[in-house]
Protein backbone atom coordinates (compact mmCIF):
# COMPACT_ATOMS: atom_id res chain seq x y z
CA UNK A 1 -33.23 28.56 58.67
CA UNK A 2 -31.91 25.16 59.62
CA UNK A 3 -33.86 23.74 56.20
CA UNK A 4 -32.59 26.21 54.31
CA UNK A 5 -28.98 25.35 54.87
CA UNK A 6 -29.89 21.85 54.79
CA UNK A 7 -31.56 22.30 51.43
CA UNK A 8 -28.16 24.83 50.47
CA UNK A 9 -25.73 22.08 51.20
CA UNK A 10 -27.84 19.14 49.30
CA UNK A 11 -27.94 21.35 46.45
CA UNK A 12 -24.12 21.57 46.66
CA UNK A 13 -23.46 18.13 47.03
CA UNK A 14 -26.11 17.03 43.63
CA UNK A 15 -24.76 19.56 41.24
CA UNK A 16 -20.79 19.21 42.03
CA UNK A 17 -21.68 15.29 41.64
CA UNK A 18 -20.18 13.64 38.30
CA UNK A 19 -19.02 10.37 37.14
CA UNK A 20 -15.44 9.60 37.39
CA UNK A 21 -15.52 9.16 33.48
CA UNK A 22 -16.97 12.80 33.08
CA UNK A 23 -14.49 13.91 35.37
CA UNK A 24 -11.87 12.15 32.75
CA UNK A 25 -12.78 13.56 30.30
CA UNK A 26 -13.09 17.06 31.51
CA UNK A 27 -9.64 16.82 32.90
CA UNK A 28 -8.13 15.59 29.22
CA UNK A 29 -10.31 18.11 27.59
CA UNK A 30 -8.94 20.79 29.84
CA UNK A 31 -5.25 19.50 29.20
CA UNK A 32 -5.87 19.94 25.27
CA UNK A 33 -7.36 23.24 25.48
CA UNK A 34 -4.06 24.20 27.21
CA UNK A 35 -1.79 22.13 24.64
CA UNK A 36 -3.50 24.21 21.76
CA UNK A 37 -2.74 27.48 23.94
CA UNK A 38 1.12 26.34 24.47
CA UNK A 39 1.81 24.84 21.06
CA UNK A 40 -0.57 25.26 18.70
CA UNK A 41 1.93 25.10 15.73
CA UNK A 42 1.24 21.13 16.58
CA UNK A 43 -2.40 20.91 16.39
CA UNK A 44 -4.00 20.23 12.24
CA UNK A 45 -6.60 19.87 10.12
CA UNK A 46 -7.13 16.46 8.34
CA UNK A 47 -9.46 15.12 5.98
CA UNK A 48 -10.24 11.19 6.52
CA UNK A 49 -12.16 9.82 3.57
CA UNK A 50 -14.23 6.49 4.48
CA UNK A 51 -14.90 4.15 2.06
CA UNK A 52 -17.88 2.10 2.13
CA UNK A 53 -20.10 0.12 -0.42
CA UNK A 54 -23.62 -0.71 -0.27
CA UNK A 55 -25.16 -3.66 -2.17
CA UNK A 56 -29.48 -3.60 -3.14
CA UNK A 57 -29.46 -7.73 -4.34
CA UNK A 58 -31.93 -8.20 -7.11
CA UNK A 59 -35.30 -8.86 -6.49
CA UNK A 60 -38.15 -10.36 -8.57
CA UNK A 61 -41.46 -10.38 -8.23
CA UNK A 62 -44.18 -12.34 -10.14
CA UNK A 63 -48.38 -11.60 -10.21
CA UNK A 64 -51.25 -12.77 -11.85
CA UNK A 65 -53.56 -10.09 -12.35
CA UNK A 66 -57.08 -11.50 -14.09
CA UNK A 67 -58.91 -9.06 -16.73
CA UNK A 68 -61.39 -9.34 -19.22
CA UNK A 69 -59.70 -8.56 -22.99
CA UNK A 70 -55.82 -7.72 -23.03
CA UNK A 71 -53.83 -8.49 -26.41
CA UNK A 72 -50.09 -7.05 -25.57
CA UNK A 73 -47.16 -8.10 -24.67
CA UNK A 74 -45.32 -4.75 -22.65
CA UNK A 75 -41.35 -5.06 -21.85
CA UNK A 76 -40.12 -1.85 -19.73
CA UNK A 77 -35.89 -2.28 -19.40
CA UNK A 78 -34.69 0.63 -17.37
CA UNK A 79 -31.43 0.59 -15.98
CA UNK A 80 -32.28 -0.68 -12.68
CA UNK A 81 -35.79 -2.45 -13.28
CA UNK A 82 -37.30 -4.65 -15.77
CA UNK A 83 -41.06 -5.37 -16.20
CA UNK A 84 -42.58 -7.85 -18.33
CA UNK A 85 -46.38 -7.54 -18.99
CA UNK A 86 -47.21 -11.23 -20.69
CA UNK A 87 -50.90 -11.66 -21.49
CA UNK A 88 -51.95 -15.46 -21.22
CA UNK A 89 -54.89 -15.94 -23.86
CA UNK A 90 -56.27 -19.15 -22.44
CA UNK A 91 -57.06 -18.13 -19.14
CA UNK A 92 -57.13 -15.07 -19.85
CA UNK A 93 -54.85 -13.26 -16.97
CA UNK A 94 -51.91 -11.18 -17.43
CA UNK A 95 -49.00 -11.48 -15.56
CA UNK A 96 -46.06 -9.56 -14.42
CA UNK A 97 -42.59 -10.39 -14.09
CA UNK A 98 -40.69 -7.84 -12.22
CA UNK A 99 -36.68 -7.99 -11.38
CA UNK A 100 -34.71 -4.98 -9.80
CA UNK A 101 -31.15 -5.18 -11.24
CA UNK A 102 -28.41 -5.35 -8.73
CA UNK A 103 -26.92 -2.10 -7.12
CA UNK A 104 -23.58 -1.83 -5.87
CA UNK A 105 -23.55 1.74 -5.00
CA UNK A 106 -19.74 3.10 -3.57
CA UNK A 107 -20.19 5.59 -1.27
CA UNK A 108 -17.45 8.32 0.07
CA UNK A 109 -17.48 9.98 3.35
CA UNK A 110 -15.21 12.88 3.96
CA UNK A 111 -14.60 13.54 7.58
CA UNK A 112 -12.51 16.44 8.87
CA UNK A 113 -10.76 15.77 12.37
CA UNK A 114 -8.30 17.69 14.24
CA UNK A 115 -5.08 16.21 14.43
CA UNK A 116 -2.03 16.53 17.16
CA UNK A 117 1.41 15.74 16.26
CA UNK A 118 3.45 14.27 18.37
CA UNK A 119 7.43 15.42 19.45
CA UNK A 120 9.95 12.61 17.80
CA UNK A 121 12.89 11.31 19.22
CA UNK A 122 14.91 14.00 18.17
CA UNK A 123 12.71 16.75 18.55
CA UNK A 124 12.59 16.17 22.21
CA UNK A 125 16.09 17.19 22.78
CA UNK A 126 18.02 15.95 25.71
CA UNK A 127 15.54 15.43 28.37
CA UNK A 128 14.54 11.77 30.00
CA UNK A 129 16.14 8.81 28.64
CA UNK A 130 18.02 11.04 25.95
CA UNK A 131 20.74 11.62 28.31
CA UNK A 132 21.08 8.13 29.30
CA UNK A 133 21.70 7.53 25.84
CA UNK A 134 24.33 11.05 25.23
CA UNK A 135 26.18 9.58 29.13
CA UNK A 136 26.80 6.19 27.64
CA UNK A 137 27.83 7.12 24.09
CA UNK A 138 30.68 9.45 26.07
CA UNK A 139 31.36 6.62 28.51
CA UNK A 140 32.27 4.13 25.58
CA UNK A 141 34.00 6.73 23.43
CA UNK A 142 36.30 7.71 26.64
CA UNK A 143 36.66 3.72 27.77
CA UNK A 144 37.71 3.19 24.15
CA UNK A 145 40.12 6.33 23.89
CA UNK A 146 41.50 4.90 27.00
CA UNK A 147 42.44 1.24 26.44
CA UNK A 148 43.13 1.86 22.84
């Protein structure tokens, strides 16, 4: 009995444990939940598009390849690679000459995040440093009205 409560409690104590940053952010997720329940008018979709561009630099490669009897000369252009087949007659290799174009290649990401819009000045109405601002504006108008 004694190790089962002794077990009961260390159970307890190792599953309620959590970082202070989980604890964080399950407090601020908890506090949006409830902002979407209170004002949801406020909370919207929007698309962010990131741009990025990725760059291939050209490459070429050169090899000797040695064969018996080979009379051509073979040019492939495609639009990203060029291959050049040369047949020397003397020593009687052929050789390639390979270069891969340059790529620049944009690429577009479309991410869709939930937004929250924040009150304004105005929209706020009169609470917090709003009436500071109302008090004053009446205290000059009435100090002017008064030594006028």
């Amino acid at each position: 009995m004694k190790h089962l409560l002794i077990l009961s409690v260390a159970t307890l104590l190792l599953t309620g444990c959590a970082t202070r940053k989980q604890r964080r952010e399950r407090r601020a997720q908890r506090k949006i939940e409830r902002a979407k329940e209170l004002a949801p008018h406020r909370f919207f979709m929007d698309t962010v598009v990131v741009h990025d561009t990725i760059v291939i630099e050209n490459v070429t490669v050169d090899t000797v390849t040695s064969i018996k009897y080979h009379d051509t000369t073979v040019i492939i252009n495609n639009d990203r690679v060029v291959a050049r087949y040369f047949y020397d007659t003397t020593r009687m290799e052929i050789h390639h000459d390979i270069q891969c174009k340059e790529i620049i290649k944009p690429i577009e990401t479309r991410v869709v995040t939930e937004q929250f819009k924040f009150l304004n000045f105005w929209e706020k109405g009169l609470g917090g440093w709003n009436w500071i601002v109302v008090i004053g504006a009446g205290v000059l108008l009435g100090w002017r009205l008064i030594y006028k």
